[in-house]
Protein backbone atom coordinates (compact mmCIF):
# COMPACT_ATOMS: atom_id res chain seq x y z
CA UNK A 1 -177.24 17.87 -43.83
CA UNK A 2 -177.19 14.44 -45.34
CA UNK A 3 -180.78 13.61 -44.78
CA UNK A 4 -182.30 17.28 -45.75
CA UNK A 5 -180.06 16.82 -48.67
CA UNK A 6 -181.70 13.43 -49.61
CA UNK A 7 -185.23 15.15 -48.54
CA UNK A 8 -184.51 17.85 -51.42
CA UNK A 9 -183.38 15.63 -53.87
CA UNK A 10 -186.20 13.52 -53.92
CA UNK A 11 -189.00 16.21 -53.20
CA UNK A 12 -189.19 16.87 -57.11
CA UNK A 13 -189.85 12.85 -57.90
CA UNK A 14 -192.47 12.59 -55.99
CA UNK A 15 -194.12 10.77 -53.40
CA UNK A 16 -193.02 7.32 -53.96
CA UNK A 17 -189.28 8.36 -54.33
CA UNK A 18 -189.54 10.64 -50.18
CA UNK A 19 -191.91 7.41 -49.03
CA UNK A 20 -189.34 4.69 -50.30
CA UNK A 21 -186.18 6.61 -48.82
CA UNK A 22 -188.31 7.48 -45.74
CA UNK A 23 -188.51 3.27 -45.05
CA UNK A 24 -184.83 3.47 -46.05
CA UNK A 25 -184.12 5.75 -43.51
CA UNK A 26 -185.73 4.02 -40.88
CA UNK A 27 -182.55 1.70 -40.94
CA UNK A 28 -180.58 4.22 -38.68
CA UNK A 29 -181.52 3.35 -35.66
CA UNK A 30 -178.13 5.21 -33.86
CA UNK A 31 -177.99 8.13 -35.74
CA UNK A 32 -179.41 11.72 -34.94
CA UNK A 33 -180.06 14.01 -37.90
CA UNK A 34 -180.49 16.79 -35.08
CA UNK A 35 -179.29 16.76 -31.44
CA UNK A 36 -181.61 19.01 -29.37
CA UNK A 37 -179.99 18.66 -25.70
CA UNK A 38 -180.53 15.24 -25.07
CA UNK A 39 -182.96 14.79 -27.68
CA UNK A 40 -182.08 13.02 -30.57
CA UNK A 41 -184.36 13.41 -33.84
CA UNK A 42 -183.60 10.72 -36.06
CA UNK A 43 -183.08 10.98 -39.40
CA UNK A 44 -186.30 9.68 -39.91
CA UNK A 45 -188.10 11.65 -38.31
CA UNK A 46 -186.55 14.64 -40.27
CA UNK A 47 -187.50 12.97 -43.60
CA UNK A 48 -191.47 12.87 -42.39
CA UNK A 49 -191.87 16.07 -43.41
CA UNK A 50 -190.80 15.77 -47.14
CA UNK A 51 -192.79 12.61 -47.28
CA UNK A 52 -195.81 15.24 -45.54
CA UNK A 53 -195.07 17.61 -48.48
CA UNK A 54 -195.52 15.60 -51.31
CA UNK A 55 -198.23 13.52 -50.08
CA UNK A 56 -200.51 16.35 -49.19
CA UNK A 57 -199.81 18.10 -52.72
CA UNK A 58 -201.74 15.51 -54.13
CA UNK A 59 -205.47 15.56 -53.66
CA UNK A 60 -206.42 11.94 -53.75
CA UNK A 61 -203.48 10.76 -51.12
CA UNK A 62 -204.70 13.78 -49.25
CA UNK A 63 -208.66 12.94 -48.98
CA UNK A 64 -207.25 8.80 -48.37
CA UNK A 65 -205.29 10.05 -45.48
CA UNK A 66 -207.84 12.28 -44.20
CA UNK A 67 -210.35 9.18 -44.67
CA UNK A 68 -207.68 6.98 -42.43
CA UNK A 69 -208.10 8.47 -39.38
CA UNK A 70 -211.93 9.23 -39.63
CA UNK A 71 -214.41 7.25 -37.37
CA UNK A 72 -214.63 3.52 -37.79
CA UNK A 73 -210.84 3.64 -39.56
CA UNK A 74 -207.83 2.16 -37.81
CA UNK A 75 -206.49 5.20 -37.36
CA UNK A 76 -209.18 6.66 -35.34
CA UNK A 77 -207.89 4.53 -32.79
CA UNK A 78 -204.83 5.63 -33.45
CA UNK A 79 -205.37 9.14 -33.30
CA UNK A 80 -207.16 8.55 -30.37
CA UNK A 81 -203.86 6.83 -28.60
CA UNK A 82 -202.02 9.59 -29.62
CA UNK A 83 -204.18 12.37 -27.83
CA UNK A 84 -205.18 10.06 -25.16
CA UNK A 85 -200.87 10.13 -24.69
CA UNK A 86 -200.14 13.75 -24.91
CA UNK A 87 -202.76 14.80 -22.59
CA UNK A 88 -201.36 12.10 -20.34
CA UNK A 89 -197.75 13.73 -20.67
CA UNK A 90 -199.05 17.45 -20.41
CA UNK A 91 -201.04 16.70 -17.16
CA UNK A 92 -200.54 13.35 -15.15
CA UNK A 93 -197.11 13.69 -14.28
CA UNK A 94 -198.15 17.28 -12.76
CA UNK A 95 -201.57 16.08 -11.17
CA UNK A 96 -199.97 12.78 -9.67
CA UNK A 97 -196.70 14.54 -8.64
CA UNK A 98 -194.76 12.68 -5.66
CA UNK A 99 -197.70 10.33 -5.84
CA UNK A 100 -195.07 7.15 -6.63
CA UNK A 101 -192.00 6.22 -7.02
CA UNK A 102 -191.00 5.99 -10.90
CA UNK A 103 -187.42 4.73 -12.93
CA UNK A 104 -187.60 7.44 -15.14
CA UNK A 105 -186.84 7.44 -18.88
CA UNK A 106 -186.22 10.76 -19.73
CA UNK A 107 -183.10 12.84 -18.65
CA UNK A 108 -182.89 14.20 -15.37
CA UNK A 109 -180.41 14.45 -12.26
CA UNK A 110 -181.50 11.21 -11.35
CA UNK A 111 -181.98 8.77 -14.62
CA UNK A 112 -178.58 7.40 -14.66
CA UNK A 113 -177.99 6.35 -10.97
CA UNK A 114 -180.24 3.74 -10.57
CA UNK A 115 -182.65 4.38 -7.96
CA UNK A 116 -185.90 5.78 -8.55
CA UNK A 117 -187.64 9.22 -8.00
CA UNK A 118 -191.07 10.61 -7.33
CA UNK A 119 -193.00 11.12 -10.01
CA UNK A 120 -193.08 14.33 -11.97
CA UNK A 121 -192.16 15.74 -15.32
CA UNK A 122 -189.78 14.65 -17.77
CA UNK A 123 -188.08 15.18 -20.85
CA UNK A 124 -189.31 12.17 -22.42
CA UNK A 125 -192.86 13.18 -21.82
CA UNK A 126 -192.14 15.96 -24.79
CA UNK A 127 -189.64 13.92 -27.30
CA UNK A 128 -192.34 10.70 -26.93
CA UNK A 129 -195.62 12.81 -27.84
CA UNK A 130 -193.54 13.99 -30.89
CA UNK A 131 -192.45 10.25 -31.66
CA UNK A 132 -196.06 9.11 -31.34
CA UNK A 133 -197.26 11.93 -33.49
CA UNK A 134 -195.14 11.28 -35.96
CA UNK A 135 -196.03 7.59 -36.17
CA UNK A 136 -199.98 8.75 -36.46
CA UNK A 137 -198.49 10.86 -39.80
CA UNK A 138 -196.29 7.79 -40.93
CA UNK A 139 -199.62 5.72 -40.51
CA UNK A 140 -202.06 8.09 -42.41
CA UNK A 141 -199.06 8.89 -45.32
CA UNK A 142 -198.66 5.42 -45.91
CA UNK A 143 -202.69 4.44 -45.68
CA UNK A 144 -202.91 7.17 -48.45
CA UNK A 145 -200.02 5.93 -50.95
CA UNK A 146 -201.32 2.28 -50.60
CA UNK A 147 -204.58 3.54 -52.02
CA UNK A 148 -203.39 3.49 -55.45
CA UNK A 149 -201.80 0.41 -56.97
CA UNK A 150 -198.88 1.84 -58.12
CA UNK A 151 -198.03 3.18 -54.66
CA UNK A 152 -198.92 0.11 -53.14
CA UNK A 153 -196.19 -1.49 -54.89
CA UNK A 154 -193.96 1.44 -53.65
CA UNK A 155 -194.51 0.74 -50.30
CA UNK A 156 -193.73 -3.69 -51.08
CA UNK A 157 -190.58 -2.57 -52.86
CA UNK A 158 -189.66 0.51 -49.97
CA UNK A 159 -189.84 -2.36 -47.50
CA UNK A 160 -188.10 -5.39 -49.62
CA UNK A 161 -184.85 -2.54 -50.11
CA UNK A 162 -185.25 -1.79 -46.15
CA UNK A 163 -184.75 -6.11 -45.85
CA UNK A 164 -181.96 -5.48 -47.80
CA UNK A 165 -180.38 -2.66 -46.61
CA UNK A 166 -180.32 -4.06 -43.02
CA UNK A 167 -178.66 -7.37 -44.00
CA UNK A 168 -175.74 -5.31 -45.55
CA UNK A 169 -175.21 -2.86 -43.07
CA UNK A 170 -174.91 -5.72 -41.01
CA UNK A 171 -172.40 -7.29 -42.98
CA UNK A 172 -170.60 -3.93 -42.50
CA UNK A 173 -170.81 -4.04 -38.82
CA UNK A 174 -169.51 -7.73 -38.92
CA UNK A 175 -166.60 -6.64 -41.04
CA UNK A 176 -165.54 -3.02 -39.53
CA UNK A 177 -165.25 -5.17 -36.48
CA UNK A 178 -163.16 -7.92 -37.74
CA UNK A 179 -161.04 -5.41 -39.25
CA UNK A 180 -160.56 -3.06 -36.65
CA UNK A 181 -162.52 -0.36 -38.54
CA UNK A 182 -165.39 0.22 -36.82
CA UNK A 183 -164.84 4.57 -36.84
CA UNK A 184 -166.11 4.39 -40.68
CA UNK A 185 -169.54 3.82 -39.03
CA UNK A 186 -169.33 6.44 -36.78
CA UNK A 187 -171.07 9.20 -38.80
CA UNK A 188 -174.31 7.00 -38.22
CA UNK A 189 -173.55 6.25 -34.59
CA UNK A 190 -173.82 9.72 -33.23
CA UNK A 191 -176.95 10.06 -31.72
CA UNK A 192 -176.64 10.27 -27.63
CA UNK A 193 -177.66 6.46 -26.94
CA UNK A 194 -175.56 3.77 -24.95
CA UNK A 195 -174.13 1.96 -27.85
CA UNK A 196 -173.10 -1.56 -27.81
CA UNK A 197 -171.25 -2.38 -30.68
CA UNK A 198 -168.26 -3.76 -29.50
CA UNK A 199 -169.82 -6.18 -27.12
CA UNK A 200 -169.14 -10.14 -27.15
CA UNK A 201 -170.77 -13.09 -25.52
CA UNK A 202 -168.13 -16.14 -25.68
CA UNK A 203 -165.90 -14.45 -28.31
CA UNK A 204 -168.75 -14.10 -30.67
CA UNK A 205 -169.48 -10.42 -31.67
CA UNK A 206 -173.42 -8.76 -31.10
CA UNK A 207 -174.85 -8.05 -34.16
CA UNK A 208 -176.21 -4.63 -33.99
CA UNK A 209 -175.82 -3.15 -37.61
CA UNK A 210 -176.99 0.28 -37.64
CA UNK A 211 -178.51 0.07 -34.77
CA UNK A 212 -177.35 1.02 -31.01
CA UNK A 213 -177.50 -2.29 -29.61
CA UNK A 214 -178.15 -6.39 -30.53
CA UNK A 215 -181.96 -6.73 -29.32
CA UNK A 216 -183.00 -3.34 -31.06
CA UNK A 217 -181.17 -4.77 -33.87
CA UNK A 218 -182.65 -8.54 -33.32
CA UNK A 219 -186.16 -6.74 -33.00
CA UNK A 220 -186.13 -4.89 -36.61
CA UNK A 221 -184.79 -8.06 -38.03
CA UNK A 222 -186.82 -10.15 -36.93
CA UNK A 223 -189.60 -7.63 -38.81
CA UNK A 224 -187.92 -8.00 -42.16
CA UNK A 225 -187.83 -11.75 -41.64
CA UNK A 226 -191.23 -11.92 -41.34
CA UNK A 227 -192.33 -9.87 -44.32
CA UNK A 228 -190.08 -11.99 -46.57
CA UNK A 229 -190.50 -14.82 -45.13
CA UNK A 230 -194.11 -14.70 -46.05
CA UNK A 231 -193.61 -13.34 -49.54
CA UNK A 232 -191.66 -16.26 -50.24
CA UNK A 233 -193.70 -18.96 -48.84
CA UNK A 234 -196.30 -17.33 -50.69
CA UNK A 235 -194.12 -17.51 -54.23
CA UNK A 236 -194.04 -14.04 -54.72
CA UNK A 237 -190.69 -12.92 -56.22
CA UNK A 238 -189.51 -16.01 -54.19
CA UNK A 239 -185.49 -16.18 -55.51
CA UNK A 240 -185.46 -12.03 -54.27
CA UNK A 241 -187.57 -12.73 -51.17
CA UNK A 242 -186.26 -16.11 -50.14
CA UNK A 243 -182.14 -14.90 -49.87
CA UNK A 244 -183.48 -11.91 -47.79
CA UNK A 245 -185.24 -13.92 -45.07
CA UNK A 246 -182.61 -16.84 -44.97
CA UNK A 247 -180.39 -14.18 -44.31
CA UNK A 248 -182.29 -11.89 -42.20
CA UNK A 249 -183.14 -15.49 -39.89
CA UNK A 250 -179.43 -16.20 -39.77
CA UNK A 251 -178.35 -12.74 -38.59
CA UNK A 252 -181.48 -13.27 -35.63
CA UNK A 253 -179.80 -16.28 -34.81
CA UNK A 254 -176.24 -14.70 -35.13
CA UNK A 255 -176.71 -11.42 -33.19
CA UNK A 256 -176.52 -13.11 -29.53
CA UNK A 257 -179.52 -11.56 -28.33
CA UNK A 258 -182.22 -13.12 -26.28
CA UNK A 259 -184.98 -10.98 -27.92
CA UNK A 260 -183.80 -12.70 -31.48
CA UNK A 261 -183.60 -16.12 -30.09
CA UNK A 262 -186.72 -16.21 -27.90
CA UNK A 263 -188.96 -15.02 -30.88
CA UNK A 264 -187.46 -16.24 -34.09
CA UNK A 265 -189.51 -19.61 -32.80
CA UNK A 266 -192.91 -18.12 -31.85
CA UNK A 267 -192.18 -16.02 -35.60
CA UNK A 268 -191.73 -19.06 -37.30
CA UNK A 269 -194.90 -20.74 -36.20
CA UNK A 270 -196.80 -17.91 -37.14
CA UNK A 271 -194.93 -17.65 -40.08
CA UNK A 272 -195.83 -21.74 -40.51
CA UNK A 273 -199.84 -20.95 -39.29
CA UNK A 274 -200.27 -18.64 -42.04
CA UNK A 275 -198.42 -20.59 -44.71
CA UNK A 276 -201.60 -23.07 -44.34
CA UNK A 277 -204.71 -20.17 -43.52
CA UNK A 278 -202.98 -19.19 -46.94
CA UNK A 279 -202.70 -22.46 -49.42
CA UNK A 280 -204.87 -25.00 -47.62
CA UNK A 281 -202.69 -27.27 -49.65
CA UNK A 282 -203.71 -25.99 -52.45
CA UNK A 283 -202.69 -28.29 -55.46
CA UNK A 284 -202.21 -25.08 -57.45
CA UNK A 285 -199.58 -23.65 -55.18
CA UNK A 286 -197.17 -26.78 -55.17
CA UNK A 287 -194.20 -24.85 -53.45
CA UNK A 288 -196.39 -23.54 -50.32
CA UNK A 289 -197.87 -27.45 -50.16
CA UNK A 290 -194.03 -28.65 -50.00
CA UNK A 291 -193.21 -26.38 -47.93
CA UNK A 292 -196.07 -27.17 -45.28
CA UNK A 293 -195.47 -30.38 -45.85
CA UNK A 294 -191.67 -30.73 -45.71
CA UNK A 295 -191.06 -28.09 -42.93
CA UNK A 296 -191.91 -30.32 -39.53
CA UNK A 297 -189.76 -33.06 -41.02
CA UNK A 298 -186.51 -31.06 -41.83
CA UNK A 299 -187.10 -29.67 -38.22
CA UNK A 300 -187.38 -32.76 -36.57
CA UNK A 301 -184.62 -34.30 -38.64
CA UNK A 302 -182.44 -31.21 -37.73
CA UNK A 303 -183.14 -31.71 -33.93
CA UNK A 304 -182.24 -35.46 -33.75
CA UNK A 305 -178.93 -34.15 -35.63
CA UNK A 306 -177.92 -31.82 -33.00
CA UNK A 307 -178.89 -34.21 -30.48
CA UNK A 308 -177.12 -37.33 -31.57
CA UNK A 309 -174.08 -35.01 -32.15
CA UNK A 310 -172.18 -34.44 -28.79
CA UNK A 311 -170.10 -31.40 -29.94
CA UNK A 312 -173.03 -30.11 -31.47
CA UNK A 313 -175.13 -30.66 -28.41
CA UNK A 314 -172.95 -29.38 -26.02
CA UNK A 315 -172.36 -25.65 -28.30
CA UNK A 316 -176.01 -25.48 -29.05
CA UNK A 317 -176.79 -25.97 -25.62
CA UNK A 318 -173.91 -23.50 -24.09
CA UNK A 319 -175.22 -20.68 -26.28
CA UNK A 320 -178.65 -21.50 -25.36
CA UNK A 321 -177.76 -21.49 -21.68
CA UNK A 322 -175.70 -18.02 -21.86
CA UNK A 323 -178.33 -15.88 -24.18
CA UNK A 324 -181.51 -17.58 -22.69
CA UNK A 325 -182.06 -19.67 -19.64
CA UNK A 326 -179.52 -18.26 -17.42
CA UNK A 327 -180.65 -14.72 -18.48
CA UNK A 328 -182.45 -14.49 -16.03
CA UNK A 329 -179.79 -14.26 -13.20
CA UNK A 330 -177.97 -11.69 -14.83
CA UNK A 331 -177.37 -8.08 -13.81
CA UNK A 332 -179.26 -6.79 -16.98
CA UNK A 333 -181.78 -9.02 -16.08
CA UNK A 334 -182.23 -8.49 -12.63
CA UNK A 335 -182.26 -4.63 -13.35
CA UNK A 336 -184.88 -4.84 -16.27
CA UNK A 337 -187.15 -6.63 -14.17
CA UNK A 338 -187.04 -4.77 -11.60
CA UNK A 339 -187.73 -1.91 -14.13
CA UNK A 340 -191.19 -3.53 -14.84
CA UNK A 341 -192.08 -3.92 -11.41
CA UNK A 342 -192.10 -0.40 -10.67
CA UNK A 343 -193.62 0.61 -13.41
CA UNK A 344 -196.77 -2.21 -12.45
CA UNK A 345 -196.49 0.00 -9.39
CA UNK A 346 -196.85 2.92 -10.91
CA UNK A 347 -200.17 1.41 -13.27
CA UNK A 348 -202.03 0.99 -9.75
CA UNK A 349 -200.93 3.73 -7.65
CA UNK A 350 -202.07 5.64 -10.78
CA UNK A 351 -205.67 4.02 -10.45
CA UNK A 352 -205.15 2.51 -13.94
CA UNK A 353 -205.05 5.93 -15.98
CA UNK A 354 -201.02 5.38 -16.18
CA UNK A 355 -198.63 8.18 -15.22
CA UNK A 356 -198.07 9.85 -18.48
CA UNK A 357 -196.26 9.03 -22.03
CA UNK A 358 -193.18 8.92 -22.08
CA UNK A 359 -192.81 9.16 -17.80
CA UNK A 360 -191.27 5.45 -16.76
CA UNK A 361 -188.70 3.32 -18.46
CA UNK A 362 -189.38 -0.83 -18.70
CA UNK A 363 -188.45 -3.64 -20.37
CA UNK A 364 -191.41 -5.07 -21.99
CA UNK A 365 -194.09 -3.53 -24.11
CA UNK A 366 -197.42 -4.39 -22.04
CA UNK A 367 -196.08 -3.03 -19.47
CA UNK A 368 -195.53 -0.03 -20.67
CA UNK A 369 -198.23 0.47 -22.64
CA UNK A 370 -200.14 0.19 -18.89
CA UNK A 371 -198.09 2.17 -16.87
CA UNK A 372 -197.40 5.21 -19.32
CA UNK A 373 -201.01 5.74 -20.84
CA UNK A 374 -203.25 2.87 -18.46
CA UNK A 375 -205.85 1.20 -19.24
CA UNK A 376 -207.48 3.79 -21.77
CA UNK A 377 -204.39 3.93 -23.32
CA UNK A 378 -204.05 0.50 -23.92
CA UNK A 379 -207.72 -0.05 -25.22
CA UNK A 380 -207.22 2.29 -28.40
CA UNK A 381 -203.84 0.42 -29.18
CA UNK A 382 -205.66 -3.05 -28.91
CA UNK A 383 -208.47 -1.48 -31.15
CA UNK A 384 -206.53 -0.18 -33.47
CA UNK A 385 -204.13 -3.30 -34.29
CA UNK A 386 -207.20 -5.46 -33.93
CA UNK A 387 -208.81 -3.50 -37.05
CA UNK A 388 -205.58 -2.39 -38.75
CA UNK A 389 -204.29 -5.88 -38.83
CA UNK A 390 -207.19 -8.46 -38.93
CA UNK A 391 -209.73 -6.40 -40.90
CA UNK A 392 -209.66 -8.25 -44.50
CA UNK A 393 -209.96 -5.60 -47.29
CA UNK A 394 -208.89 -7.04 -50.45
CA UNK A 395 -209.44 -10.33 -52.45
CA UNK A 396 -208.21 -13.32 -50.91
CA UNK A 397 -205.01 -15.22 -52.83
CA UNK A 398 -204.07 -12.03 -55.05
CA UNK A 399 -201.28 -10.04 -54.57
CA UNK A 400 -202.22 -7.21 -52.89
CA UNK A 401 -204.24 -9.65 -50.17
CA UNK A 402 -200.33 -11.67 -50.07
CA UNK A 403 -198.43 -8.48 -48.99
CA UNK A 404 -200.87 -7.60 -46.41
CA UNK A 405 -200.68 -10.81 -44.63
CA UNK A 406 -196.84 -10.51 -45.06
CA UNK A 407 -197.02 -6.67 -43.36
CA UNK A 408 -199.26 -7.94 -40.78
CA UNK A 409 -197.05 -11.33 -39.97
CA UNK A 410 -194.13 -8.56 -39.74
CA UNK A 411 -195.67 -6.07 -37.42
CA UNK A 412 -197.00 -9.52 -34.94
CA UNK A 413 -192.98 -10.02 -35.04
CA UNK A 414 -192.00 -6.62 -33.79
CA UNK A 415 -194.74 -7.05 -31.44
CA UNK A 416 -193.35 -9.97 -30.08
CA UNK A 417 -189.76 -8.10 -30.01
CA UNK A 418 -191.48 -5.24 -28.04
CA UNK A 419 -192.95 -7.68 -25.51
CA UNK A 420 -189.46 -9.37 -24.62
CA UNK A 421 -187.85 -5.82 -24.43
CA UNK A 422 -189.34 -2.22 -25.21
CA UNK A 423 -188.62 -0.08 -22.50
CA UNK A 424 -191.20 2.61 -24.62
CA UNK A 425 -194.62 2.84 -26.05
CA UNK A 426 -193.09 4.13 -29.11
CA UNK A 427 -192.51 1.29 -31.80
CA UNK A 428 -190.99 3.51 -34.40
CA UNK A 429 -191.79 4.57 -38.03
CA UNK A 430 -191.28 1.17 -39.30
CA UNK A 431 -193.94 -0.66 -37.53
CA UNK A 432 -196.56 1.54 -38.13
CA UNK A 433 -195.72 1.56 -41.95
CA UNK A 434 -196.29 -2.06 -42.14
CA UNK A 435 -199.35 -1.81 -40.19
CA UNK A 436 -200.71 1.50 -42.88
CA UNK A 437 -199.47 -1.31 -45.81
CA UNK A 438 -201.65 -3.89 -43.42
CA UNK A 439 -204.71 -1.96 -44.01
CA UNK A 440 -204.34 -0.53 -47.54
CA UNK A 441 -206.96 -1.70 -50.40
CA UNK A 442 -205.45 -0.32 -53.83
CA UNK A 443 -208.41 0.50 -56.45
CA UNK A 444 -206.75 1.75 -59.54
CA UNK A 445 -204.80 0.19 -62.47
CA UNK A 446 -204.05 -3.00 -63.09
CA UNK A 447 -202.15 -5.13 -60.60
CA UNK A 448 -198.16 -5.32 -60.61
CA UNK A 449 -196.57 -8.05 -61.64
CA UNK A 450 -193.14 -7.50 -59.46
CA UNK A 451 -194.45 -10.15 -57.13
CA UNK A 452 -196.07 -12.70 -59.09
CA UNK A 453 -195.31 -16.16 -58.40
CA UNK A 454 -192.68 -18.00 -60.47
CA UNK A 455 -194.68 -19.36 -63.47
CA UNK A 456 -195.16 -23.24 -62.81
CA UNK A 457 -197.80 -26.42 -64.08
CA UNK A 458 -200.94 -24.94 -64.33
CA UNK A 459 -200.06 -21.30 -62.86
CA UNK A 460 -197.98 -20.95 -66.08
């Protein structure tokens, strides 16, 4: 009721107002807006369809989504996935029935006890092809508001308040906890997943926010992190920018979870990487030069710190131990990688055309993308990231060309979150947002000024 309510209230503002609460939306990662036996339709999901509606009652966002997915587009590829994986989950679990052994991720009689089961249909194979459907929509909607300048500042701002938003929910989850009130969450916790938000490691709580568990919370954070980070390394809106990714960094570190903590480094290297494709030390752009220059001697200085600190040392080193290099022995470990072992299995017993979308649960992204939808599968996704996040389309150093770096430094980050622990091919509405923002080229009106850099020297 809540989110159709929202969906009607915004319908008569207009598409920016359904796209900007749609990215808002995306934030409630435990909640259901519909339970359809053990399907859970997020509220998300729901909202598409007002974001649909308005889009398509325009006639230029209509013809720039229709161009999105036409040949030679990004989307093609994408559209191409996205058939490719509902034929897959129509047919191969029926033609390859009983021809492997499979962990599957739908629910069935057998999906909870641990052991696995031939293959054949599940439920999954329907609520995934809707899931990846949906994300081709989210992909084409937001390809077609980024075509106008005013709506590609919609989308920058949508995704800044979506940073935002997930900092403060979890500062709620960090303070329902400490004060015992966790129920008040519990009209956004309802959808029928295994949450984890009461969980500990050492006495410290898991982050998890709005979300069902610490890495799916880690994951999305470390996506906002990325698209700040950038925007403020870049100087744009950089007081606004820079207190969302110092905080979204600290809650990755914070949460507990491996997924944070093994790719908040390999983010901020890419994050560093780009801060000098960007600048080249450009005298012009004195903060970004600082920064590059500055940022391997704080590190360095902040490593000898901890080092020549014993206390320090020895906590450091304890967490590290417990949430990284003695993850490997643990139950959950053990059981998630023996998760993507069967479904490798499955990818060759399948002669490399996978066993359908949605069919197998694992625990990193590769792998599923192989065993679910095989190697076809997994050639339209690489073609279609390739040219939806590498293809340059607008002027370098402006504004517009800043954002898109920032979107596609953010969807790299979930990327790397997906490879440490999606147990799906589905990335979620989010990701394929930033990647549509990625690949938009604005050709109208005059450029915004909401993210121009602080006025400084020359630049003044």
């Amino acid at each position: 009721m809540l989110t159709v309510l929202l969906g009607l209230l915004c319908l008569p503002l207009g598409q920016r107002a359904t796209f900007s609460a749609l990215i808002c939306t995306t934030l409630f990662g435990a909640a259901a807006a519909i339970l359809v036996g053990g399907a859970n339709i997020q509220p998300a999901h729901l909202f598409l369809a007002f974001v649909l509606a308005t889009v398509l009652a325009r006639r230029h966002e209509a013809a720039a989504a229709i161009r999105a997915v036409s040949f030679g587009q990004p989307g093609f590829w994408l559209l191409c996935l996205v058939v490719y994986g509902i034929g897959s989950a129509v047919l191969l679990p029926r033609l390859l029935a009983g021809g492997t052994q499979i962990v599957p991720l739908g629910a069935s009689e057998y999906a909870n006890t641990g052991s696995t089961v031939p293959l054949g249909p599940v439920s999954s194979n329907f609520t995934q092809s809707i899931y990846m459907l949906a994300n081709l929509i989210c992909f084409g909607m937001t390809v077609a508001i980024g075509s106008r300048r005013g709506g590609f500042r919609t989308i920058v701002v949508a995704l800044l308040s979506y940073s935002a938003g997930n900092v403060l929910l979890a500062m709620l989850d960090i303070g329902t906890y400490a004060t015992g009130t966790q129920a008040l969450l519990n009209f956004m916790r309802n959808a029928q997943y295994t949450m984890h938000f009461d969980d500990e490691v050492n006495g410290a709580k898991r982050i998890v926010g709005s979300y069902p568990e610490a890495s799916a919370f880690a994951r999305a954070t470390l996506g906002a992190f990325a698209f700040t980070g950038t925007l403020w390394l870049f100087g744009r809106n950089a007081a606004l920018t820079g207190l969302l990714a110092v905080a979204s960094f600290a809650l990755v570190i914070l949460s507990t979870s491996s997924t944070g903590l093994a790719g908040a480094p390999l983010v901020l290297l890419i994050l560093y990487i780009s801060m000098l494709w960007r600048t080249g030390f450009d005298p012009t752009l004195p903060f970004s030069s600082a920064a590059a220059l500055c940022a391997p001697v704080l590190l360095i200085a902040l490593i000898l710190a901890v080092l020549l600190d014993d206390r320090a040392s020895e906590i450091v080193q304890r967490y590290a131990d417990t949430l990284i290099f003695n993850k490997s022995s643990s139950t959950s470990a053990i059981e998630r990688s023996s998760w993507n072992s069967y479904a490798m299995q499955n990818f060759f017993d399948s002669l490399g055309l996978g066993v359908g979308l949605g069919t197998v649960r694992t625990s990193s992204f590769p792998v599923a993308l192989l065993s679910n939808v095989g190697i076809p599968g997994t050639v339209f996704y690489l073609l279609f990231v390739t040219t939806a996040l590498f293809g340059q389309r607008n002027a370098p150093n402006t504004i517009e060309a800043d954002a898109c770096i920032a979107a596609r430094t953010a969807c790299i980050a979930l990327i790397i979150g997906d490879a440490l622990a999606a147990p799906t091919v589905e990335q979620g509405l989010l990701f394929y947002a930033l990647a549509g923002l990625a690949c938009s080229s604005p050709r109208d009106q005059l450029a915004s000024v909401l993210l121009a850099p602080a006025a400084s020297g020359a630049n003044a």
